[in-house]
C-alpha atoms as a PDB file:
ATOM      1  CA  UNK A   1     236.019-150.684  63.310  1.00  0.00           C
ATOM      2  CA  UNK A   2     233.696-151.252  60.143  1.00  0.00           C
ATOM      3  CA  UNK A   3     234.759-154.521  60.056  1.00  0.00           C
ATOM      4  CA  UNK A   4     234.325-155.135  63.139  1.00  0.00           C
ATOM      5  CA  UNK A   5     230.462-153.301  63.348  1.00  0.00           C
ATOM      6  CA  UNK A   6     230.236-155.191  60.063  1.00  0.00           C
ATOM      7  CA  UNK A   7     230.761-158.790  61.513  1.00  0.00           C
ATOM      8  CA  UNK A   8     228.575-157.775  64.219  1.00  0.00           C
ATOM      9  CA  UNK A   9     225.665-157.212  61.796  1.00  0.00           C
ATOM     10  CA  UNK A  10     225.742-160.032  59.949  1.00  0.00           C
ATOM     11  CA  UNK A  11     225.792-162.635  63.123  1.00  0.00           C
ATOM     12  CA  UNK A  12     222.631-160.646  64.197  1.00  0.00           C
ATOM     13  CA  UNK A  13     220.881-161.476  60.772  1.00  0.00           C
ATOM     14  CA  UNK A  14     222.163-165.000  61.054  1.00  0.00           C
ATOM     15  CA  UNK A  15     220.771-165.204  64.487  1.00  0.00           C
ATOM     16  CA  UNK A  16     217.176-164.115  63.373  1.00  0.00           C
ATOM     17  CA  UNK A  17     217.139-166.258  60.801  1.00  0.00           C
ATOM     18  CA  UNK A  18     218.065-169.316  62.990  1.00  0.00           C
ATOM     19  CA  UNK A  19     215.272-168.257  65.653  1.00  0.00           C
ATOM     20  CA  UNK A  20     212.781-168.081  62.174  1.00  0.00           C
ATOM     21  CA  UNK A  21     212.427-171.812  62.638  1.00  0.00           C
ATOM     22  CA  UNK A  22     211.604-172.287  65.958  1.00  0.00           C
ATOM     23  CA  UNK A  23     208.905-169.342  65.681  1.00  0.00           C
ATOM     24  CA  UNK A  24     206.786-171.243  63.085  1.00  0.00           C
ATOM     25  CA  UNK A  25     207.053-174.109  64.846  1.00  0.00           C
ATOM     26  CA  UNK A  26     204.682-172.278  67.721  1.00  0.00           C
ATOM     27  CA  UNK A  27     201.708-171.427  64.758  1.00  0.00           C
ATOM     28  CA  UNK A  28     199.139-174.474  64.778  1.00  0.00           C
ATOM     29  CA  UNK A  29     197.184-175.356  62.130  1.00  0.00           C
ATOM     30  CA  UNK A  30     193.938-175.944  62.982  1.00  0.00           C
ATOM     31  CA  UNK A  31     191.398-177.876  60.123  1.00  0.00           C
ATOM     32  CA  UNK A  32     187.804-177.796  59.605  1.00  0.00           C
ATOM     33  CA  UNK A  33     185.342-178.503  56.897  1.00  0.00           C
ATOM     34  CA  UNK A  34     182.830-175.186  57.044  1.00  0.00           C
ATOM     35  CA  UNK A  35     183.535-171.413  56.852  1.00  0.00           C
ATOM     36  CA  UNK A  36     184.758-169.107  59.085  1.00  0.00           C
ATOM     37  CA  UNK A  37     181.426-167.725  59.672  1.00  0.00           C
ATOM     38  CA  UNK A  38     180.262-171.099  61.141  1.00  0.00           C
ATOM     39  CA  UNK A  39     180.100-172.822  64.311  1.00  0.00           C
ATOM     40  CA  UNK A  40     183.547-174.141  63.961  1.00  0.00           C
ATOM     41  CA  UNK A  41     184.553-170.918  62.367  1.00  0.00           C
ATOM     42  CA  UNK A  42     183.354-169.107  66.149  1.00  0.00           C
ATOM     43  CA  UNK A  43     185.236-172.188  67.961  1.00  0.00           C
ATOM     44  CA  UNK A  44     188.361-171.891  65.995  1.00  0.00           C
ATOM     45  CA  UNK A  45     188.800-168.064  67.364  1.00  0.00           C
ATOM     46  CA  UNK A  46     187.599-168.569  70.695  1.00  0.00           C
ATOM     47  CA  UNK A  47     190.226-171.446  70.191  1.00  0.00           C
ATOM     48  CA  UNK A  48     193.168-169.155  68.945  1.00  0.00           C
ATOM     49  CA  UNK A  49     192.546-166.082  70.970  1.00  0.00           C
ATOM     50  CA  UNK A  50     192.399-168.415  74.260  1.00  0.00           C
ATOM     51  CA  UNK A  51     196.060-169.929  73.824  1.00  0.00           C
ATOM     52  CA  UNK A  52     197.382-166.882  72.314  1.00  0.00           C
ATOM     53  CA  UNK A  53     196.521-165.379  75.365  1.00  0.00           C
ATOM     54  CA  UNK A  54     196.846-167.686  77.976  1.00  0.00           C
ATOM     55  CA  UNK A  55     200.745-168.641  76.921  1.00  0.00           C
ATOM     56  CA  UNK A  56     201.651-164.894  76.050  1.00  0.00           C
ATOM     57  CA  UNK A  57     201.422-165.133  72.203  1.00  0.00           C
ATOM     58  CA  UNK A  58     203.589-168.471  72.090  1.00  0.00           C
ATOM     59  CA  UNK A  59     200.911-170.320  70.468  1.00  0.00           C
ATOM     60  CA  UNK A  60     199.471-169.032  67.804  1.00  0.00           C
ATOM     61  CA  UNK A  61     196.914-170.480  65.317  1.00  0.00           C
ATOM     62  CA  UNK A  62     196.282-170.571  61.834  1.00  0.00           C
ATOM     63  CA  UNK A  63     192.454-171.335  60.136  1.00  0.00           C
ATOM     64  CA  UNK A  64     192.093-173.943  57.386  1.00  0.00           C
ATOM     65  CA  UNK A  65     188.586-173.432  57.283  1.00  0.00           C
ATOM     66  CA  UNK A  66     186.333-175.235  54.586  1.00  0.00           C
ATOM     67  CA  UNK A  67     188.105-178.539  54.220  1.00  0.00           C
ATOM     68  CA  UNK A  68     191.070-176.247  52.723  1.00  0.00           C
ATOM     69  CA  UNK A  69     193.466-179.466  53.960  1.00  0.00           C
ATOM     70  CA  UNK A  70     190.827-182.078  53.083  1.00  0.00           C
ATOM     71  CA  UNK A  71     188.261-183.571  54.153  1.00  0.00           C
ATOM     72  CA  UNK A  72     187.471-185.046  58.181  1.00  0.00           C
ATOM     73  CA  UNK A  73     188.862-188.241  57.313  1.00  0.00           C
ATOM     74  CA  UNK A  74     192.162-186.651  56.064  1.00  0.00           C
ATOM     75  CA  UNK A  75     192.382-184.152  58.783  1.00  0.00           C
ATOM     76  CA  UNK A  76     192.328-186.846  61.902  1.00  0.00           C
ATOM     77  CA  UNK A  77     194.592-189.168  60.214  1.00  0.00           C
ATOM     78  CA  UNK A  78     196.883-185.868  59.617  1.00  0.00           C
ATOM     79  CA  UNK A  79     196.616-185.251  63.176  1.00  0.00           C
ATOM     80  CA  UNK A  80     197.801-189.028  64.056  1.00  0.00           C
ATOM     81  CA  UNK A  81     200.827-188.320  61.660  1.00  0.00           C
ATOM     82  CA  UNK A  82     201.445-184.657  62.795  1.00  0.00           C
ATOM     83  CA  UNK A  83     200.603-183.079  59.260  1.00  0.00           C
ATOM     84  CA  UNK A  84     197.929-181.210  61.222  1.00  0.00           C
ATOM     85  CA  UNK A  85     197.592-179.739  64.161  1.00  0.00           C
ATOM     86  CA  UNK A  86     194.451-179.060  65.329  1.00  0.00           C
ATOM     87  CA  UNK A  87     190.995-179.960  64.324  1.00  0.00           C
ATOM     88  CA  UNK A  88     187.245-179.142  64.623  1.00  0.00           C
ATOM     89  CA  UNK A  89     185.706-182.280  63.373  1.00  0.00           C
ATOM     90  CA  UNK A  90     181.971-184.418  63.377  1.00  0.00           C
ATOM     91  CA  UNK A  91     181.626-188.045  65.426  1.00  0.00           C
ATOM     92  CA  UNK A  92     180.487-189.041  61.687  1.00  0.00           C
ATOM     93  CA  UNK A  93     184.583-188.431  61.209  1.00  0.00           C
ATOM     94  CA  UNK A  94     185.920-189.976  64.542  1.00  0.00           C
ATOM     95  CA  UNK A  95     183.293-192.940  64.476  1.00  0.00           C
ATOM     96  CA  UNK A  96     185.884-194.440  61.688  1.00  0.00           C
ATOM     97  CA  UNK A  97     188.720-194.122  64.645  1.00  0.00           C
ATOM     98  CA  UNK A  98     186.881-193.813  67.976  1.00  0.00           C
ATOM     99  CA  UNK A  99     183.419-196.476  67.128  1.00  0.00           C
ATOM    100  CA  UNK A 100     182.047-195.537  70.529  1.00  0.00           C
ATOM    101  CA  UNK A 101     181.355-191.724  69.770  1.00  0.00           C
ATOM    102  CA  UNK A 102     178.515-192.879  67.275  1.00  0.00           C
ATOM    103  CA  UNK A 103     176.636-193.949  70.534  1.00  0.00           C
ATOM    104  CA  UNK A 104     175.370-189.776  70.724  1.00  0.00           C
ATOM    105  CA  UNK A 105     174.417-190.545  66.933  1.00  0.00           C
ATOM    106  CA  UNK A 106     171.901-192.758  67.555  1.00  0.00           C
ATOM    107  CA  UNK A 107     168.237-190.712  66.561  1.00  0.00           C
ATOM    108  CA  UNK A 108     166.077-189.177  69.196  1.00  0.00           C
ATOM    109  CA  UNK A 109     167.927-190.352  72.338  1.00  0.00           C
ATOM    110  CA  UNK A 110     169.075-186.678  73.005  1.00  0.00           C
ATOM    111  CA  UNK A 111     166.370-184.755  74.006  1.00  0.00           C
ATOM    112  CA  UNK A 112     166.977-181.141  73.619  1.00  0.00           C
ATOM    113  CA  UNK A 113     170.285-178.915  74.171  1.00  0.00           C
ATOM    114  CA  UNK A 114     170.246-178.636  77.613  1.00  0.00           C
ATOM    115  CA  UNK A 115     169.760-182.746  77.918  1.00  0.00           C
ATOM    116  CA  UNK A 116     172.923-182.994  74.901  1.00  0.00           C
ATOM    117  CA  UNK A 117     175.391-180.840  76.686  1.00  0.00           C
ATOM    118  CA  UNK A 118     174.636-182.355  80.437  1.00  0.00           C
ATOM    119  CA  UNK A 119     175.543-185.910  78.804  1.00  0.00           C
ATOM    120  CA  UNK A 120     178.498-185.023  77.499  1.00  0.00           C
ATOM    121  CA  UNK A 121     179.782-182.727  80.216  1.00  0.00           C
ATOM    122  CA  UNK A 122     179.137-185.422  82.308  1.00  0.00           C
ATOM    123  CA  UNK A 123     181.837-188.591  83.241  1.00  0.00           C
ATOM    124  CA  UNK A 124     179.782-190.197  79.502  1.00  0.00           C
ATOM    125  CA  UNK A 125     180.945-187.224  77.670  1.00  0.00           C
ATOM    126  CA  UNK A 126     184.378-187.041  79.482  1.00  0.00           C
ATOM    127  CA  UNK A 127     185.354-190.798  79.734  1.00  0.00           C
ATOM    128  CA  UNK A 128     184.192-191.016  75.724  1.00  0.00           C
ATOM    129  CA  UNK A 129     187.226-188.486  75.571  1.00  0.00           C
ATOM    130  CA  UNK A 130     189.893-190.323  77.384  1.00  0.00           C
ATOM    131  CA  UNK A 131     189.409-193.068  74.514  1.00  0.00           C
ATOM    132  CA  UNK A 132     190.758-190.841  71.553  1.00  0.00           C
ATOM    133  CA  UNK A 133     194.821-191.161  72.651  1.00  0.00           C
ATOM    134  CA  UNK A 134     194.823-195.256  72.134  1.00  0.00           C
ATOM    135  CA  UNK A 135     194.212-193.829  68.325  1.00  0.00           C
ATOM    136  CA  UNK A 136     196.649-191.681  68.075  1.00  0.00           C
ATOM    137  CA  UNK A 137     194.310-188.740  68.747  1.00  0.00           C
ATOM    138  CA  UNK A 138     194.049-185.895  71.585  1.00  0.00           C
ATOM    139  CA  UNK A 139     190.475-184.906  72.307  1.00  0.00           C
ATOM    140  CA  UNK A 140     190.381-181.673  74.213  1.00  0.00           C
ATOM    141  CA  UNK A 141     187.027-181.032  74.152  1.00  0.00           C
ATOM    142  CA  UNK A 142     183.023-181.499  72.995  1.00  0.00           C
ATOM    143  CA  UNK A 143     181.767-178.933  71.175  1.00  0.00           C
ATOM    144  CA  UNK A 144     178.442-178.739  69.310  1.00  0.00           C
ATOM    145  CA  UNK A 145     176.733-178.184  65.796  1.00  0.00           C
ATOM    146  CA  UNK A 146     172.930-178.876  67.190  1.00  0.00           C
ATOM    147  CA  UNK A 147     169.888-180.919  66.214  1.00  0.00           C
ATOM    148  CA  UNK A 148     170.029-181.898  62.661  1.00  0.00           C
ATOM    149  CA  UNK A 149     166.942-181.324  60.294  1.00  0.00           C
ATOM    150  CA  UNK A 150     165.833-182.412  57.087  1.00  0.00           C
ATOM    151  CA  UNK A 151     166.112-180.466  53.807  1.00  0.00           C
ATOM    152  CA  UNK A 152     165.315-181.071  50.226  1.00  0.00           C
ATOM    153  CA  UNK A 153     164.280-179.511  46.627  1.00  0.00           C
ATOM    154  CA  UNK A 154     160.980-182.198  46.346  1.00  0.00           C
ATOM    155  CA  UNK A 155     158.746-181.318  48.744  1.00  0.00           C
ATOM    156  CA  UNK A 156     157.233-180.625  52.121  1.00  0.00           C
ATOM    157  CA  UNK A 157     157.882-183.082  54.892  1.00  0.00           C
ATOM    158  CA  UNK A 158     156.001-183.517  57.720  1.00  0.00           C
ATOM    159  CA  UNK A 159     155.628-187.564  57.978  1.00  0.00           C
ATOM    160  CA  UNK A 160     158.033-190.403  57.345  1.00  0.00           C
ATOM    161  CA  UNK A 161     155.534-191.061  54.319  1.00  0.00           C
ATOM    162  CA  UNK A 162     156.531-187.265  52.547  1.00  0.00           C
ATOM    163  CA  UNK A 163     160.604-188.216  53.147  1.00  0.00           C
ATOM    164  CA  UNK A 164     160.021-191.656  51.568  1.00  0.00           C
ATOM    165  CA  UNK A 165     162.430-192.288  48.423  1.00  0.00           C
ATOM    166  CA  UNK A 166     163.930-188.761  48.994  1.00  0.00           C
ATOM    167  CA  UNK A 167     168.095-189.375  48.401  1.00  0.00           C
ATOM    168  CA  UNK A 168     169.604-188.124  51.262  1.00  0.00           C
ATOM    169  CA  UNK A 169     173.053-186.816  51.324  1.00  0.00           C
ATOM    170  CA  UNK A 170     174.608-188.522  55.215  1.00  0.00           C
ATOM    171  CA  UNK A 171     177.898-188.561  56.748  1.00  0.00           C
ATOM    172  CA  UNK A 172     179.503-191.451  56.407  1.00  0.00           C
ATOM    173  CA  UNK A 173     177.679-192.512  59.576  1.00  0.00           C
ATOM    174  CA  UNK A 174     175.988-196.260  60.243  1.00  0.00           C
ATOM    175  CA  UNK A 175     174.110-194.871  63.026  1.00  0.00           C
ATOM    176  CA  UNK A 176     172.472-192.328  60.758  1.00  0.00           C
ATOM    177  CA  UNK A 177     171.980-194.192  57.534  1.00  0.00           C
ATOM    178  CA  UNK A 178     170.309-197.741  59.093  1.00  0.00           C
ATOM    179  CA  UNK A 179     167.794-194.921  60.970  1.00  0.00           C
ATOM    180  CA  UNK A 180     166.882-193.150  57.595  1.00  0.00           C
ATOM    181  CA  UNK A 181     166.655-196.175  55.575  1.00  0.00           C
ATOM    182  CA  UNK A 182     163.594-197.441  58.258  1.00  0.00           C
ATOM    183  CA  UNK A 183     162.155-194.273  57.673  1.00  0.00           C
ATOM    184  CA  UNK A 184     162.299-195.312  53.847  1.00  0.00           C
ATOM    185  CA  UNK A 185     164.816-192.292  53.084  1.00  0.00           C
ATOM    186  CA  UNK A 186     167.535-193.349  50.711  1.00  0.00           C
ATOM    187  CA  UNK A 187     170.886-191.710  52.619  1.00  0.00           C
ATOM    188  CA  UNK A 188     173.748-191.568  50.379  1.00  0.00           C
ATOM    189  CA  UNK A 189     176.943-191.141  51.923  1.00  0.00           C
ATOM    190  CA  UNK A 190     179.166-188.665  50.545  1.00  0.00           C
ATOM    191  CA  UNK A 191     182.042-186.018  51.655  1.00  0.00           C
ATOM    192  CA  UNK A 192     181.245-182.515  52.967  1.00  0.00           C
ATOM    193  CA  UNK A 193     182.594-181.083  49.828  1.00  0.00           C
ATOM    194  CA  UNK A 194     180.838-182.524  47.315  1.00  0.00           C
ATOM    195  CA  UNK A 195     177.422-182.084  48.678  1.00  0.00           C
ATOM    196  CA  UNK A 196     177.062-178.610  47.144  1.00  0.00           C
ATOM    197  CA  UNK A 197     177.559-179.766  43.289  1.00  0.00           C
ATOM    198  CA  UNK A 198     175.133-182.679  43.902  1.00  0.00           C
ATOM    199  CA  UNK A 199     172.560-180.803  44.959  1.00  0.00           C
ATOM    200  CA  UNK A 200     173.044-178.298  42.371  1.00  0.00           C
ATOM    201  CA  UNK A 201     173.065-180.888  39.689  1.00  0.00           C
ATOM    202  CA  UNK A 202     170.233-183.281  41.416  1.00  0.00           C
ATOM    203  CA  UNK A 203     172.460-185.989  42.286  1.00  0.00           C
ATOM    204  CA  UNK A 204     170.940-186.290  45.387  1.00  0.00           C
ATOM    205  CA  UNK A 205     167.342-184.241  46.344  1.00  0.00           C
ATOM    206  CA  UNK A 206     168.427-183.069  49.761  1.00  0.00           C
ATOM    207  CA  UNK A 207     170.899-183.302  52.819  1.00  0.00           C
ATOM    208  CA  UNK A 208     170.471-183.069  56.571  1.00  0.00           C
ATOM    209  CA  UNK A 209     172.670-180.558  59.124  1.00  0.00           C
ATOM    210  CA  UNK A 210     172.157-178.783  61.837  1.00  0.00           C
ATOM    211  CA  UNK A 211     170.440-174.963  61.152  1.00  0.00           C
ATOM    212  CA  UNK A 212     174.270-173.771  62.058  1.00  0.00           C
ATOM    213  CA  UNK A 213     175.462-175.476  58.924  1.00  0.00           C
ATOM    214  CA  UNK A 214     172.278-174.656  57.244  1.00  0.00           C
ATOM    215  CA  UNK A 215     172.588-170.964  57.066  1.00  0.00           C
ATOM    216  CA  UNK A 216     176.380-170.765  57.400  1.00  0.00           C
ATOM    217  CA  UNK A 217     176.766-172.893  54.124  1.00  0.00           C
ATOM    218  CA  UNK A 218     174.164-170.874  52.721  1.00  0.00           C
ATOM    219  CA  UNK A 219     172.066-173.418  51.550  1.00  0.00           C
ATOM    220  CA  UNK A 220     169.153-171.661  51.463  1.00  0.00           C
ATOM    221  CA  UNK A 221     170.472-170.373  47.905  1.00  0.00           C
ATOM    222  CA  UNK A 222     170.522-174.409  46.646  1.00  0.00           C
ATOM    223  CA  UNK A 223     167.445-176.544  48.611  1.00  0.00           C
ATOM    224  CA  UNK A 224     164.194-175.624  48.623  1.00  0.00           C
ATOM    225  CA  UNK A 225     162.475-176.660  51.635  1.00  0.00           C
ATOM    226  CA  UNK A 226     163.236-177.150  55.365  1.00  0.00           C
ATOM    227  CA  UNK A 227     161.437-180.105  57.516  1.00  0.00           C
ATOM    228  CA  UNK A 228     162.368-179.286  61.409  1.00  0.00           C
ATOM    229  CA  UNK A 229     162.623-182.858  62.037  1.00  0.00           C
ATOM    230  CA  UNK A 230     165.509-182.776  64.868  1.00  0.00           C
ATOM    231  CA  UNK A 231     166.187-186.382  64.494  1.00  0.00           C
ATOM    232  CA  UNK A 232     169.600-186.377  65.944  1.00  0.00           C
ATOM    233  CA  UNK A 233     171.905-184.299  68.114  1.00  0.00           C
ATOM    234  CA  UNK A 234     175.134-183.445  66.196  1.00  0.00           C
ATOM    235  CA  UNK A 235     178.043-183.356  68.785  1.00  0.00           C
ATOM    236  CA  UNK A 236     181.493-181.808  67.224  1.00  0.00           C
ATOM    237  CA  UNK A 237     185.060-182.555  68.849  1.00  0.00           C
ATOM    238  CA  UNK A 238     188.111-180.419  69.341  1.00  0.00           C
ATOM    239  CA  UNK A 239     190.965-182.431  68.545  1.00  0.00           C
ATOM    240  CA  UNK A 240     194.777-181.793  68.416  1.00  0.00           C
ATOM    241  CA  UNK A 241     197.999-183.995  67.019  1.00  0.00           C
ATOM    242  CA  UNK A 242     199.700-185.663  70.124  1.00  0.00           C
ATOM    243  CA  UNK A 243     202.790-184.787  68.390  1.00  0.00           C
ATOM    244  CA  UNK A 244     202.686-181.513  69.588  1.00  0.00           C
ATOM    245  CA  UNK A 245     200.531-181.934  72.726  1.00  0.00           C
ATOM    246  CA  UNK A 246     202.877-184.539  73.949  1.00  0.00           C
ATOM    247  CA  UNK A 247     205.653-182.236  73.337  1.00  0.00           C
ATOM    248  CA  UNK A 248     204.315-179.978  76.216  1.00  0.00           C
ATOM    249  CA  UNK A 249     204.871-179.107  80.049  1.00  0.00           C
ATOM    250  CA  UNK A 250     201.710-179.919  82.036  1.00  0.00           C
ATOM    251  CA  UNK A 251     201.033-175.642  82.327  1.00  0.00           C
ATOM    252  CA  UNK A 252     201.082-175.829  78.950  1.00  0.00           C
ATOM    253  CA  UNK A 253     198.664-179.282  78.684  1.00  0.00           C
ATOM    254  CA  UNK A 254     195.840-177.283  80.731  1.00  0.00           C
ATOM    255  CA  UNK A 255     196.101-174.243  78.555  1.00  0.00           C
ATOM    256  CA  UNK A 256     195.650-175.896  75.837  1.00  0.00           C
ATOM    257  CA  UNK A 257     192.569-177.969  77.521  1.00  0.00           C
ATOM    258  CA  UNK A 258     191.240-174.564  78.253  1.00  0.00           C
ATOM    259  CA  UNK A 259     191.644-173.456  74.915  1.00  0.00           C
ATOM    260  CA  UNK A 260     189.313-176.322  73.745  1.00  0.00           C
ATOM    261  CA  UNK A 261     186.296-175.485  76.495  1.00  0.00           C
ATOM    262  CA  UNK A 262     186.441-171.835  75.283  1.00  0.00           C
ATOM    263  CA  UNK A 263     186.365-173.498  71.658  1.00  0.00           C
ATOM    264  CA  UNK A 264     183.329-175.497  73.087  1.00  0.00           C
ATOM    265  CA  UNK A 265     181.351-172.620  74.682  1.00  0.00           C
ATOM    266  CA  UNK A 266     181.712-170.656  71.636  1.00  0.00           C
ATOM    267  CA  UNK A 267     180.371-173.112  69.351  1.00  0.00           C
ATOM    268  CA  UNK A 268     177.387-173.458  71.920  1.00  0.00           C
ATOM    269  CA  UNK A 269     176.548-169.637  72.211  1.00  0.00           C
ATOM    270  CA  UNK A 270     176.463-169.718  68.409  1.00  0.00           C
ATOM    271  CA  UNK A 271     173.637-173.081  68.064  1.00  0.00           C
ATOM    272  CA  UNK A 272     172.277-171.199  70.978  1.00  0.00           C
ATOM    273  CA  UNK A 273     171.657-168.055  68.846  1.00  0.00           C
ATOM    274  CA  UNK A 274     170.860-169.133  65.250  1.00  0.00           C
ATOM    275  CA  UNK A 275     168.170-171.919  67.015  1.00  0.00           C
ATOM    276  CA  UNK A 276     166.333-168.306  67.693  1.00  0.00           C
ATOM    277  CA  UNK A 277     167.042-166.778  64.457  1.00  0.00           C
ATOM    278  CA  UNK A 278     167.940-169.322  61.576  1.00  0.00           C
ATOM    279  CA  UNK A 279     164.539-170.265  60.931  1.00  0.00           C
ATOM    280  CA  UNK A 280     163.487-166.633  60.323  1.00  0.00           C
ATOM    281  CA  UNK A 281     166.905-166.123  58.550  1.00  0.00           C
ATOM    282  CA  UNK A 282     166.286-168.715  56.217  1.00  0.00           C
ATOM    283  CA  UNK A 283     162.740-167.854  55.500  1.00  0.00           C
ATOM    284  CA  UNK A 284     163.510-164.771  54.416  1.00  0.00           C
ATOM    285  CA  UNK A 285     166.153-166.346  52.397  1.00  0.00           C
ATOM    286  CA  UNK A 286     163.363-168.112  50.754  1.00  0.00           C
ATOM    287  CA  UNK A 287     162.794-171.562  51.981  1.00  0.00           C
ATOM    288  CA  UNK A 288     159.590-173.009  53.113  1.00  0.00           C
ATOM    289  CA  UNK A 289     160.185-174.002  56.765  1.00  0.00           C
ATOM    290  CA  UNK A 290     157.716-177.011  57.971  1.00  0.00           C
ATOM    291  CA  UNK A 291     157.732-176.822  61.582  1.00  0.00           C
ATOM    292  CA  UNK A 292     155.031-178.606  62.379  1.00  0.00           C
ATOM    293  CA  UNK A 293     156.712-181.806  61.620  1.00  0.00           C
ATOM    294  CA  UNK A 294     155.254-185.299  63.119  1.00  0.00           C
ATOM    295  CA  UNK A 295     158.052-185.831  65.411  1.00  0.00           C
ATOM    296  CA  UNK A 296     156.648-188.998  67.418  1.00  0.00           C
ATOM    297  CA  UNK A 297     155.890-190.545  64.149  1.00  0.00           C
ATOM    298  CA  UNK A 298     159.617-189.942  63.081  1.00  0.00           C
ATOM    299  CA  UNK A 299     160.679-191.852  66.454  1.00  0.00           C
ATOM    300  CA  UNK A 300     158.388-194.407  66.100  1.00  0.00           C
ATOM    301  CA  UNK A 301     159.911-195.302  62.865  1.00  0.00           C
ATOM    302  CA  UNK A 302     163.469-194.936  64.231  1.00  0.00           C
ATOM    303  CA  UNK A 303     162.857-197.154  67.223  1.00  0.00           C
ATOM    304  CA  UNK A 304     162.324-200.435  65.345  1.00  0.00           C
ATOM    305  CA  UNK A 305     165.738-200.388  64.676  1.00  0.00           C
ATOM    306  CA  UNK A 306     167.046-199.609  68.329  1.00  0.00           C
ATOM    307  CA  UNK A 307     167.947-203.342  68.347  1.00  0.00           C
ATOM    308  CA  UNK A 308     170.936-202.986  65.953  1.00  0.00           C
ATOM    309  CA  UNK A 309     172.373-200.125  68.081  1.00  0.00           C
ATOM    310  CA  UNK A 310     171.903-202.062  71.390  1.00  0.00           C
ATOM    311  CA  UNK A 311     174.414-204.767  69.343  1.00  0.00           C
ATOM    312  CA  UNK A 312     176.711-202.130  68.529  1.00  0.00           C
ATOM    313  CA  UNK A 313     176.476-199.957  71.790  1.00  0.00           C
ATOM    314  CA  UNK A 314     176.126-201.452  75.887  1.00  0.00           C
ATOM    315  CA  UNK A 315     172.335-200.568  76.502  1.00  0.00           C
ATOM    316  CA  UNK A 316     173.272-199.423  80.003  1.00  0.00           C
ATOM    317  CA  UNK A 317     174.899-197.010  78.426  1.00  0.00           C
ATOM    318  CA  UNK A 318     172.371-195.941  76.126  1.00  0.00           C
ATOM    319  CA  UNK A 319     169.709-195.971  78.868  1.00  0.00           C
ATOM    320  CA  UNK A 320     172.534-193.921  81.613  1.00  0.00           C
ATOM    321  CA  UNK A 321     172.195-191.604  78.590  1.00  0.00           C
ATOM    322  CA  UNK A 322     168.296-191.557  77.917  1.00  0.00           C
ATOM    323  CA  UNK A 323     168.128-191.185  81.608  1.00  0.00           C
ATOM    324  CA  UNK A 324     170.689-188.181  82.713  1.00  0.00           C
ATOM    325  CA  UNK A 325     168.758-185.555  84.000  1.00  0.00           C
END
């Protein structure tokens, strides 16, 4: 009888331990470059707690959050390879797989929020989407960091004269770096992670990010002034590894595309509350805010150079975008 109980046990155990496996198979790793208390941080839950939920606590995810499994770069080319497998990533990232995203990159052809989120909910947004599986990639949905403003350690700026010969951390981004050097900016391209220790050590005098990157980084406690320029709408991307997404039935698919526009309104309720209280956040934080910056004359300098993007990017497209109401 004790044998018997005995022989019972142990092909229990063994049983548990063969299902151990195929449990850790169903926890996705999702990437991204800031902290949990970002944008992408408020994405990645909405993310996890939608799926969780929505196939019973089959899917489950786990948070790499501040570039803990490298930088964008490295995270979408884990995703094509199935190291990774999910992602909250910038189109200064997928513009080195996916060229067409950088067409929302292009300065001052976003208007506001309202005019960003219409374009990209719209067949522009959603047919720029259908373009990321002939790379390997699975875009589930656009989410958002906001309008991106200028900070530095120098001084005030209010004109394209005061941000003149300022270095400029960018993305890796064409779009951005041909607008800032016709503004007479010197942008320096350089990984997320490193930006920190440059500024610290004066490598470069400033950087430019959204204010939901701005106060979550905490950059307040490194650069010294803030320039509300709002030179370009900074779109962000849920992504996932078609490794696994292929892997799934179709119920499963439209969770998982759920998932990503609960990802998506999250990040947008966040830009939508730190645009009312970041500025006063950061003031009190201690950086001079210029708000009163010469926006037109910002434009102005930007649209000599609209020429080079309508090479790049079909100006019907540019103007369906100018013109979406």
């Amino acid at each position: 009888m004790r044998k018997t109980w005995l022989a019972a046990t142990i092909m229990a155990a063994c049983a548990v331990t063969a299902a151990l496996p195929a449990a850790a198979q169903n926890t996705l790793k999702m990437a991204y470059a800031l902290s949990t208390n970002s944008h992408y941080g408020a994405g990645a839950d909405a993310f996890a707690k939608s799926i969780e939920q929505s196939t019973g606590g089959k899917y489950k995810v786990q948070q790499f959050a501040n570039s803990a499994l490298g930088g964008e770069r490295e995270v979408i080319e884990g995703l094509q390879i199935g190291t990774i497998d999910l992602a909250i990533v910038s189109t200064g990232a997928t513009l080195n797989f996916v060229p067409e995203t950088g067409v929302f990159d292009i300065p001052f052809l976003l208007r506001d929020l309202d005019h960003a989120r219409k374009v990209l909910d719209s067949d522009i947004g959603q047919d720029m989407l259908a373009k990321f599986p002939d790379r390997g990639i699975v875009a589930l949905a656009w989410g958002e960091q906001g309008f991106r403003h200028l900070t530095n350690n120098v001084r005030p700026v209010k004109t394209p004269a005061d941000a003149k010969g300022l270095k400029i951390r960018t993305t890796e981004n064409p779009i951005h770096i041909t607008a800032f050097r016709a503004i007479g900016i010197l942008p320096t391209p350089m990984a997320w992670p490193e930006v920190a220790t440059a500024l610290q050590q004066g490598t470069i005098d400033g950087q430019e990010n959204p204010l939901s990157v701005i106060t979550s980084a905490k950059l307040s406690q490194i650069q010294k002034h803030l320039s509300l320029t709002g030179h370009v709408y900074g779109p962000a991307l849920v992504l996932m590894s078609p490794n696994v997404y292929d892997s799934l039935s179709d119920e499963q698919k439209a969770q998982f595309r759920q998932a990503g526009k609960a990802s998506a309104q999250a990040m947008r309720d966040f830009v939508d509350n730190i645009e009312k209280t970041g500025v006063d956040q950061l003031r009190a934080e201690g950086m001079e805010v210029t708000t009163d910056v010469d926006g037109p004359a910002f434009a102005a300098a930007v649209e000599k150079v609209y020429p080079e993007y309508y090479k790049k990017y079909d100006k019907g497209l540019i103007d369906s975008i100018r013109n979406t109401k």
